[in-house]
Protein backbone atom coordinates (compact mmCIF):
# COMPACT_ATOMS: atom_id res chain seq x y z
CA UNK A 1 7.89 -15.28 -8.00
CA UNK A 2 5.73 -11.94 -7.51
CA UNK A 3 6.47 -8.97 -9.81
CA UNK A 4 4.91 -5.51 -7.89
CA UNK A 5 4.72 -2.37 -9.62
CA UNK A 6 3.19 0.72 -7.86
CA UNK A 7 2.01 3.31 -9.82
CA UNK A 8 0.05 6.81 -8.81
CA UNK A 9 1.81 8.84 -7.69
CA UNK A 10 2.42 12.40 -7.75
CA UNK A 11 2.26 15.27 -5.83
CA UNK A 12 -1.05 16.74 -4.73
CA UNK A 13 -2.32 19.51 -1.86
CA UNK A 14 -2.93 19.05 1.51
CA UNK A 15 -6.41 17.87 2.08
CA UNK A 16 -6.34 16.06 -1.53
CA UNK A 17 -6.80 12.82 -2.52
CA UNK A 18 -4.75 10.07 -4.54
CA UNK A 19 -5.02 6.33 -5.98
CA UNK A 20 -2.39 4.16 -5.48
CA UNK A 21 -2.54 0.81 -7.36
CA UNK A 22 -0.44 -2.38 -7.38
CA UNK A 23 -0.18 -4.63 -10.31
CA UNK A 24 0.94 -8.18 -9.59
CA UNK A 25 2.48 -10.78 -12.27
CA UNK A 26 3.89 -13.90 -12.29
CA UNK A 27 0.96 -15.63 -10.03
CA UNK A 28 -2.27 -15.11 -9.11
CA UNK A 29 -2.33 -12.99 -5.38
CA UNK A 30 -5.21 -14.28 -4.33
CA UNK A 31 -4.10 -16.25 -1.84
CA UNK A 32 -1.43 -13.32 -0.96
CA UNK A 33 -1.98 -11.03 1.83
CA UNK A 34 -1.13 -7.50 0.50
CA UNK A 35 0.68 -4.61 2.30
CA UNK A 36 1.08 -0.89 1.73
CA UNK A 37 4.34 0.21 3.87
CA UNK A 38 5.74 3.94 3.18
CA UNK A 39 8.83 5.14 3.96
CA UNK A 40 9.87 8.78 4.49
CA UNK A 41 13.26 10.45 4.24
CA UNK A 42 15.35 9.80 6.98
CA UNK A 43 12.58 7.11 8.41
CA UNK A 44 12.10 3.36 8.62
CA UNK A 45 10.04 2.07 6.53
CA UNK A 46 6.78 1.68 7.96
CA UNK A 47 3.31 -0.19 7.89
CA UNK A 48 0.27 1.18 6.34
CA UNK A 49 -2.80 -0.90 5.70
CA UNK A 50 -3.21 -4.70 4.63
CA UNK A 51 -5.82 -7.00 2.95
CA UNK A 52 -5.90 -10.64 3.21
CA UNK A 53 -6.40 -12.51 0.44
CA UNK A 54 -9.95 -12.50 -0.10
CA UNK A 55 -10.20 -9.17 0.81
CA UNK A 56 -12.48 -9.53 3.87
CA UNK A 57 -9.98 -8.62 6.60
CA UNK A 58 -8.66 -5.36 6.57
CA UNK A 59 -5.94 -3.98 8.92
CA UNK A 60 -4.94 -0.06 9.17
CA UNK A 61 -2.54 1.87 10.98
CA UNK A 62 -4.07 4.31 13.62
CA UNK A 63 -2.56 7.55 11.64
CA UNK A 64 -4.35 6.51 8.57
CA UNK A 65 -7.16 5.04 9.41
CA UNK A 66 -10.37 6.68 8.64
CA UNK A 67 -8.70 8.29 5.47
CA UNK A 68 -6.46 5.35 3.74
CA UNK A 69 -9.02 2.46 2.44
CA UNK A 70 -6.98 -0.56 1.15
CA UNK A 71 -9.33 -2.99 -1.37
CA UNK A 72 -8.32 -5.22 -4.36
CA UNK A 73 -9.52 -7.31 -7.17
CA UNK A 74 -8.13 -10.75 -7.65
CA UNK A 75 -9.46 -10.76 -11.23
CA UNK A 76 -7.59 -8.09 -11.84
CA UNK A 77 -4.49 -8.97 -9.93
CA UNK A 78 -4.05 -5.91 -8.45
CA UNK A 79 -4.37 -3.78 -4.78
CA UNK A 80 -5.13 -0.10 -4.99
CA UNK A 81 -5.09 2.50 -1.90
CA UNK A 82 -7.43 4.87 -1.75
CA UNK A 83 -5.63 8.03 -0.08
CA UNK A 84 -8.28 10.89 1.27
CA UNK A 85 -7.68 13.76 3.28
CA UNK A 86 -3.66 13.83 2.82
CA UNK A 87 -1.60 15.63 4.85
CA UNK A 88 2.20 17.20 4.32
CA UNK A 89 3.00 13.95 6.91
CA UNK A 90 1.76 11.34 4.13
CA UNK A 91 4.68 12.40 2.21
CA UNK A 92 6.71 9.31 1.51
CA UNK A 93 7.74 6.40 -1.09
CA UNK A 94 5.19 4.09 -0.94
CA UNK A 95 5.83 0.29 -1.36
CA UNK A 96 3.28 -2.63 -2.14
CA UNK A 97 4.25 -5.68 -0.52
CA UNK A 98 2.77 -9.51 -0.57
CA UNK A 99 2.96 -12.84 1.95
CA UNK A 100 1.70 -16.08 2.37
CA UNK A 101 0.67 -15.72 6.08
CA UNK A 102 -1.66 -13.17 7.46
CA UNK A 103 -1.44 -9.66 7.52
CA UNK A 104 0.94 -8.37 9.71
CA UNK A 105 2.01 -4.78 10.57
CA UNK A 106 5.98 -6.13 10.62
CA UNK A 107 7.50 -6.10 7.37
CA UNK A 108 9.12 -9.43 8.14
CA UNK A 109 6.52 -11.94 6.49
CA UNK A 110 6.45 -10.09 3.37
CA UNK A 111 8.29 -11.57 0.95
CA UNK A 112 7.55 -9.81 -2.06
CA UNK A 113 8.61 -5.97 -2.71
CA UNK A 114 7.96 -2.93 -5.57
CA UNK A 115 9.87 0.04 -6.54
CA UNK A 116 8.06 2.44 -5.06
CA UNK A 117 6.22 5.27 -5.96
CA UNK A 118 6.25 8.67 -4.80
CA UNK A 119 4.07 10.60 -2.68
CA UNK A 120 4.09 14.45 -1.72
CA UNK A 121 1.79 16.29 0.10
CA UNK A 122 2.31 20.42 -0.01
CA UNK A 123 0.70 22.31 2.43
């Protein structure tokens, strides 16, 4: 088993920036592909960026790319997201997520979930 907890949070202005990170327990993740998903009120929950295990390979959504940069350290155990340029539109829960298989944009393969943490822009 995977434990995820997301942590950072918080509310910040448009055009701000914020760190997300994800610490894993339970097993290494370096073999893991990692996820960020969000989800916004009254939305599906949907993909954001992913980083396969070694963290070579790097996958983005178009709405964030250019402003979200995904990276992690293995030694650490943990995935962070780099959020730049953040607009009221960011504002969402946003999940960490972990597979086995490649990075994917479904959240099908993922088999392990966190709790979330909150996001808000303000414009």
């Amino acid at each position: 088993q995977v434990q995820l907890v997301e942590s950072g949070g918080g509310l910040v202005q448009a055009g701000g920036s914020l760190s997300l990170s994800c610490a894993a327990s339970g097993r290494t993740i370096s073999s893991y592909t990692m996820g960020w998903f969000r989800q916004a009120p009254g939305k599906e929950r949907e993909f954001v960026a992913a980083i396969s295990g070694s963290g070579s390979g790097t996958n983005y959504d178009y709405s964030v790319k250019g402003r979200f940069t995904i990276s992690r350290d293995n030694a650490k155990n943990t995935v962070y997201l780099q959020m730049n340029s953040l607009k009221p539109e960011d504002t969402a829960v946003y999940y960490c997520a972990a597979t086995l298989g490649t990075y994917s944009s479904s959240r099908t393969p993922y088999n392990y979930w966190g709790q979330g943490t909150q996001v808000t822009v303000s414009s």
